[in-house]
N, C-alpha and C. Protein backbone atom coordinates (compact mmCIF):
# COMPACT_ATOMS: atom_id res chain seq x y z
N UNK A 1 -86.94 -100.38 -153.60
CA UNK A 1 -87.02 -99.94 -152.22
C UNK A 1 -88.47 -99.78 -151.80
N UNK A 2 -89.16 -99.29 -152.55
CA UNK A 2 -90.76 -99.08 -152.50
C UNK A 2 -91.30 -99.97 -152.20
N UNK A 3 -90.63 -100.98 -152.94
CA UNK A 3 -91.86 -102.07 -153.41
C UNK A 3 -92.27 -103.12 -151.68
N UNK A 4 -90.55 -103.12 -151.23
CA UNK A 4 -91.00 -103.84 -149.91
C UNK A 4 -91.97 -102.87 -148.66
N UNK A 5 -91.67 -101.56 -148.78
CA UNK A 5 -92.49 -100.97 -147.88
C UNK A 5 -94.02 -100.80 -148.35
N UNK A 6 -94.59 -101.25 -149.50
CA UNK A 6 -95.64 -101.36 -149.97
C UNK A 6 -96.31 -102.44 -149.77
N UNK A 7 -95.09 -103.67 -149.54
CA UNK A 7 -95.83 -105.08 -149.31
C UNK A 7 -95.86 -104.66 -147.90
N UNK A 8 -95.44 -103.99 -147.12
CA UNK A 8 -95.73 -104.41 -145.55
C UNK A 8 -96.73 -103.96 -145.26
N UNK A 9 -97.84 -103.01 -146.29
CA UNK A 9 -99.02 -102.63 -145.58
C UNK A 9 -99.65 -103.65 -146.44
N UNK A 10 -99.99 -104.76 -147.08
CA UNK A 10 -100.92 -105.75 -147.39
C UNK A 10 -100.03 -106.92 -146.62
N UNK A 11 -98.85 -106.91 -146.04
CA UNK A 11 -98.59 -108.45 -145.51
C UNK A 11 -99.28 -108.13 -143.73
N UNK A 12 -100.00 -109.10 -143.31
CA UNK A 12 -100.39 -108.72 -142.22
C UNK A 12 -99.37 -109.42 -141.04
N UNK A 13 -98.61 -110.66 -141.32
CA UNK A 13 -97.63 -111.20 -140.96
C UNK A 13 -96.36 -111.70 -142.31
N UNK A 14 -95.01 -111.41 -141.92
CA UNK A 14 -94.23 -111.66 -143.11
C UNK A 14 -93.47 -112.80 -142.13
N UNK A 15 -92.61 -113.67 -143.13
CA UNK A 15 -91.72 -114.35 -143.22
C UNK A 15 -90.02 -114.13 -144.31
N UNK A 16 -89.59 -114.58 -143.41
CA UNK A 16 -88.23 -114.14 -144.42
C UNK A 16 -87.16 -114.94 -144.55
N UNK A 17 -86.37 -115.18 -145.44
CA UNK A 17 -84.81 -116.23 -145.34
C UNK A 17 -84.01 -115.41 -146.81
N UNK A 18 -83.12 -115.98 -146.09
CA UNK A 18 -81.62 -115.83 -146.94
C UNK A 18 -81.51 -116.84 -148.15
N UNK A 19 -80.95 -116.17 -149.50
CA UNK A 19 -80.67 -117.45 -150.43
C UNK A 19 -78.77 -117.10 -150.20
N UNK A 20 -78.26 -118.15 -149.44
CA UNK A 20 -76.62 -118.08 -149.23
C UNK A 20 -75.71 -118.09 -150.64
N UNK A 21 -76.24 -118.82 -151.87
CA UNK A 21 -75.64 -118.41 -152.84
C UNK A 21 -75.58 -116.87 -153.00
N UNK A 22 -76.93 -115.65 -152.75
CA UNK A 22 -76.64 -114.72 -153.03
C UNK A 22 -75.75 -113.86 -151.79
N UNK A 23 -75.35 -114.56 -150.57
CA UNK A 23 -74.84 -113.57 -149.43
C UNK A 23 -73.77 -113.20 -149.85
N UNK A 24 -73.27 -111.93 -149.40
CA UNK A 24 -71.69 -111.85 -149.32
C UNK A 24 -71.00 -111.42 -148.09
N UNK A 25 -72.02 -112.06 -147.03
CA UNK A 25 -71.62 -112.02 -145.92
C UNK A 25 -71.01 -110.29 -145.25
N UNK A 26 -71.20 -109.25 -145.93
CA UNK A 26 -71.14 -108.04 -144.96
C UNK A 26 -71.84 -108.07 -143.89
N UNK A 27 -72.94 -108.44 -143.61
CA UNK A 27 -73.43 -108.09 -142.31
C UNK A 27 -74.23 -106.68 -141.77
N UNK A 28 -74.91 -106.50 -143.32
CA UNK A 28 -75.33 -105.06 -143.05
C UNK A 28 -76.96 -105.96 -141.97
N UNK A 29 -77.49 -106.70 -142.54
CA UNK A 29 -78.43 -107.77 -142.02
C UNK A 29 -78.51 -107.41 -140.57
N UNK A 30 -77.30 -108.09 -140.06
CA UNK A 30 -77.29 -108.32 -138.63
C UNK A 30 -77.26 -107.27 -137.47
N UNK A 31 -76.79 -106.21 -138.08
CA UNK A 31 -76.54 -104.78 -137.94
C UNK A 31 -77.34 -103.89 -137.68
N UNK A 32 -78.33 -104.10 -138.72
CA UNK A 32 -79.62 -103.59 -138.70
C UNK A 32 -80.86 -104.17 -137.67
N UNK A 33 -80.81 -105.74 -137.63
CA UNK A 33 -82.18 -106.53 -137.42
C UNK A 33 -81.36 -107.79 -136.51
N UNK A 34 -80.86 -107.69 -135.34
CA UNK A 34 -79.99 -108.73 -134.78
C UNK A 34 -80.76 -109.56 -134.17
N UNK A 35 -82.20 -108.94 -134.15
CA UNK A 35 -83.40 -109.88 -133.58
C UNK A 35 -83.52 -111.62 -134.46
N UNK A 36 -83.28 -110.88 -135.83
CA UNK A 36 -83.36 -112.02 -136.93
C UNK A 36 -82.80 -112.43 -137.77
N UNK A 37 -81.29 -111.79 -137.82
CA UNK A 37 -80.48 -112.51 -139.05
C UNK A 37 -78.87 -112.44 -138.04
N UNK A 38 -78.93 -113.59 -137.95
CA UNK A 38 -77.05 -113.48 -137.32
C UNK A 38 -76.11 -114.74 -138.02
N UNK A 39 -74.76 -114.05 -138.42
CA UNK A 39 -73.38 -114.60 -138.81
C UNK A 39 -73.30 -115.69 -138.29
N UNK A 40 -72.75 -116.74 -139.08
CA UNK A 40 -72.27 -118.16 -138.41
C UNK A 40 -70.55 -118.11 -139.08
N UNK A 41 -69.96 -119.12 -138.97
CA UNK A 41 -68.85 -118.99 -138.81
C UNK A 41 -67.89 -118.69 -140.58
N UNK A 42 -69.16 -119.81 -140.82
CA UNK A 42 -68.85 -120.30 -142.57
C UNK A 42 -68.49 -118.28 -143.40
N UNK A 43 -69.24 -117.46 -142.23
CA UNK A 43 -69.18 -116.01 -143.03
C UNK A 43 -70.35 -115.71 -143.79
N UNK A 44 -71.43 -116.82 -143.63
CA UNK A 44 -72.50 -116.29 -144.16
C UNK A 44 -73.57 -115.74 -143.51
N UNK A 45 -74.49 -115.12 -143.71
CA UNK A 45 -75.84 -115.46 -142.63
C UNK A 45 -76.93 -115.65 -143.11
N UNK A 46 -77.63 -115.90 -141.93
CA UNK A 46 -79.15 -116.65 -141.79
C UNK A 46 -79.95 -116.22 -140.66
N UNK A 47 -81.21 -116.52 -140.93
CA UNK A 47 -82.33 -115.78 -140.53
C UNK A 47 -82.21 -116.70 -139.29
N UNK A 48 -83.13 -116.22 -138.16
CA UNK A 48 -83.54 -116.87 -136.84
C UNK A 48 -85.10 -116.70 -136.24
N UNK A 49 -85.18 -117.67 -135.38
CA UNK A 49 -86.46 -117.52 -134.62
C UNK A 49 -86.43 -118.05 -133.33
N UNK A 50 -86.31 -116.66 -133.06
CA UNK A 50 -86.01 -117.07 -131.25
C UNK A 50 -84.13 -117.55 -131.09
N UNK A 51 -84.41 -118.52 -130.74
CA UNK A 51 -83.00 -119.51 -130.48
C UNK A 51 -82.96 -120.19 -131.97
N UNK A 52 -83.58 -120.45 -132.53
CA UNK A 52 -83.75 -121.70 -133.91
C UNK A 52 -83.18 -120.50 -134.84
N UNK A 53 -81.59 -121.41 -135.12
CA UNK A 53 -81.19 -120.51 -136.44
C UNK A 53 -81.35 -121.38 -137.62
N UNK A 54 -82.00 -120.77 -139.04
CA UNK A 54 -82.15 -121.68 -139.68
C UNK A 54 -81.28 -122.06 -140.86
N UNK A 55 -80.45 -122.75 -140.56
CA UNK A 55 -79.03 -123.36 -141.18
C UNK A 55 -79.10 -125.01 -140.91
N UNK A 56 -78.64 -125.61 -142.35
CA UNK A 56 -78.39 -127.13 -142.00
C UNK A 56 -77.16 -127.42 -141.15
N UNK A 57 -76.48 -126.58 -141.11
CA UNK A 57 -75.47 -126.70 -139.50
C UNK A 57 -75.84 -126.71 -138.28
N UNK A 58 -76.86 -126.23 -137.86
CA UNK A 58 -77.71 -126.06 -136.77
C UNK A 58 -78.81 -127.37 -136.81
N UNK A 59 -78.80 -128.09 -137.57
CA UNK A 59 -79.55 -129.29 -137.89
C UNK A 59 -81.00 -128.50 -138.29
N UNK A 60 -81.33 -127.70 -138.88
CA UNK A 60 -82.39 -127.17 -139.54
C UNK A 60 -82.38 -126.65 -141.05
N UNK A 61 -83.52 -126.47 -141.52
CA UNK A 61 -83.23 -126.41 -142.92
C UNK A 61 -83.12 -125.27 -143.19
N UNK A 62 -82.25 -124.80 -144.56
CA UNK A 62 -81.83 -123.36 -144.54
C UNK A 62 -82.76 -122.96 -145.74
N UNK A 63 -81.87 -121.75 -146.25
CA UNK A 63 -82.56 -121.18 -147.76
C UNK A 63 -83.97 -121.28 -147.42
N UNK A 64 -84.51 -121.60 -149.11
CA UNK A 64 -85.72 -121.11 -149.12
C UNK A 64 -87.29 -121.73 -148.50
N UNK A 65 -86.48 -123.30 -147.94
CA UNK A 65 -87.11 -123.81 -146.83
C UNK A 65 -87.21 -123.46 -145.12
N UNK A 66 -86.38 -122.66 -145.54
CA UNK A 66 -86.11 -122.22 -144.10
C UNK A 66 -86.07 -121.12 -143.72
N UNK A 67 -87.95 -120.55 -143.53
CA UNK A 67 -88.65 -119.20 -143.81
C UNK A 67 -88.50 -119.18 -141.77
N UNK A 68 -88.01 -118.02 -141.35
CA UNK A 68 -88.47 -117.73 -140.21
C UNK A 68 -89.43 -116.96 -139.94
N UNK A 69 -90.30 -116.86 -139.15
CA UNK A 69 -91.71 -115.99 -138.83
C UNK A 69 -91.01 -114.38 -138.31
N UNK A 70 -91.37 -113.22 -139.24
CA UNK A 70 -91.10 -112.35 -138.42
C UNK A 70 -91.38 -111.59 -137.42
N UNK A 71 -90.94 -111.66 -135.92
CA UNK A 71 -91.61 -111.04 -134.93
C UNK A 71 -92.39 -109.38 -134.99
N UNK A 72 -93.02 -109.11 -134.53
CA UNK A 72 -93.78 -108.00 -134.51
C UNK A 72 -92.98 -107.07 -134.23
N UNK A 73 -93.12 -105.95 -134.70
CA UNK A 73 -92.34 -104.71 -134.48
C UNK A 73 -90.88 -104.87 -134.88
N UNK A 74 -90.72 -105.79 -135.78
CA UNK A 74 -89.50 -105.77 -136.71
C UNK A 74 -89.76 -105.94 -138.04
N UNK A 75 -90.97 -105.54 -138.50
CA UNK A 75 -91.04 -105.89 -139.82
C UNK A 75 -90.02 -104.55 -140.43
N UNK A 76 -90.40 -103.61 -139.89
CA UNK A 76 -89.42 -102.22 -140.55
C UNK A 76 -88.29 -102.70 -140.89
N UNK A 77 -87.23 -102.97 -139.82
CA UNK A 77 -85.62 -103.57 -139.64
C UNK A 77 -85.48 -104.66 -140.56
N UNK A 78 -86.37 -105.30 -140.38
CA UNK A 78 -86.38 -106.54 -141.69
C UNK A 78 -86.27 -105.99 -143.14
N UNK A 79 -87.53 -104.93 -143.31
CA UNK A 79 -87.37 -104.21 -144.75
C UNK A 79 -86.36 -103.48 -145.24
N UNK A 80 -85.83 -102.75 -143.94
CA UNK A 80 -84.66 -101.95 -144.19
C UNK A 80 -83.20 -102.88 -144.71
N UNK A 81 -83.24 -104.40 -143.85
CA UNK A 81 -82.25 -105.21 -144.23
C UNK A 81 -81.88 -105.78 -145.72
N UNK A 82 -83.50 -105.85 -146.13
CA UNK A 82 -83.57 -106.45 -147.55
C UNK A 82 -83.03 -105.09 -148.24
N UNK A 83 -83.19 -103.80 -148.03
CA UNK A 83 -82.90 -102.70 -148.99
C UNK A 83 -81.84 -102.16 -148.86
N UNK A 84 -80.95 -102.89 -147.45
CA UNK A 84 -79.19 -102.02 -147.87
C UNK A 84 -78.73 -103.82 -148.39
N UNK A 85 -79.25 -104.38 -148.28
CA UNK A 85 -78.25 -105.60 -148.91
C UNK A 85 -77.84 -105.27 -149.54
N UNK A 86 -76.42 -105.69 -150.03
CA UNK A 86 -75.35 -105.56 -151.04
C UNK A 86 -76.11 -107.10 -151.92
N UNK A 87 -75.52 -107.55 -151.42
CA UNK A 87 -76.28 -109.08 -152.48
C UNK A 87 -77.81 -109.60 -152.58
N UNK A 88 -78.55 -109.02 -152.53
CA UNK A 88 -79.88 -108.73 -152.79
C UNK A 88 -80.28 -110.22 -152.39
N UNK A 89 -80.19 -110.67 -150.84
CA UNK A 89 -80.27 -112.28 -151.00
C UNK A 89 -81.64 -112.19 -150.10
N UNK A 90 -81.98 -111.41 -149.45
CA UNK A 90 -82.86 -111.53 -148.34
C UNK A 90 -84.01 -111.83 -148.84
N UNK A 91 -85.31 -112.59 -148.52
CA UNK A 91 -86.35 -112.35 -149.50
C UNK A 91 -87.50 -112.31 -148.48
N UNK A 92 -88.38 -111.66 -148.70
CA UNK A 92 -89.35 -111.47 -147.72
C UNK A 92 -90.62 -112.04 -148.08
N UNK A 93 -91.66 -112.56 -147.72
CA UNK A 93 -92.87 -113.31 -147.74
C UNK A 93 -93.40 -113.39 -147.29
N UNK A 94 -95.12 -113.15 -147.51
CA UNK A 94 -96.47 -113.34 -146.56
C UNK A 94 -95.96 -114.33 -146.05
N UNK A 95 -96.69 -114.27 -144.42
CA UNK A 95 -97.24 -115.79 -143.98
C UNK A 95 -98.58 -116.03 -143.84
């Protein structure tokens, strides 16, 4: 739990995506941070930017190619998402 609120004071901008093997689709994600992670139909989810969700259903690339930029003043909601995950899929990353 620490460890991500520790990276957010050395990340000066983060990036983030979903690995869908690890989702189990609860939706604590979307719940929390609806700015950047919303449900598709399959029951899984995935990260967004803006309108661009990044899923190969959406004709974009998903997983770990498919880092969305996180907007400002959501890095918190983002951290908080990675730390109630149930399936520890979220992963967060400098940009």
């Amino acid at each position: 739990m620490y460890l991500y609120k520790a990276k957010l004071m050395y990340y000066k901008d983060m990036k983030v995506w979903i690995d869908q093997d690890l989702c189990t689709g609860d939706g604590l994600c979307e719940e929390i941070c609806p700015d950047v992670f919303v449900g598709k139909d399959d029951g899984l989810f995935y990260v967004k930017e803006g309108d661009k969700i990044f899923s190969e259903e959406d004709g974009n690339v998903g997983g770990a190619q498919g880092l969305a930029v996180v907007p400002k003043g959501q890095e918190e909601a983002v951290i908080e998402s990675a730390e109630e995950c149930p399936g520890e899929c979220i992963m967060i990353e400098p940009s």
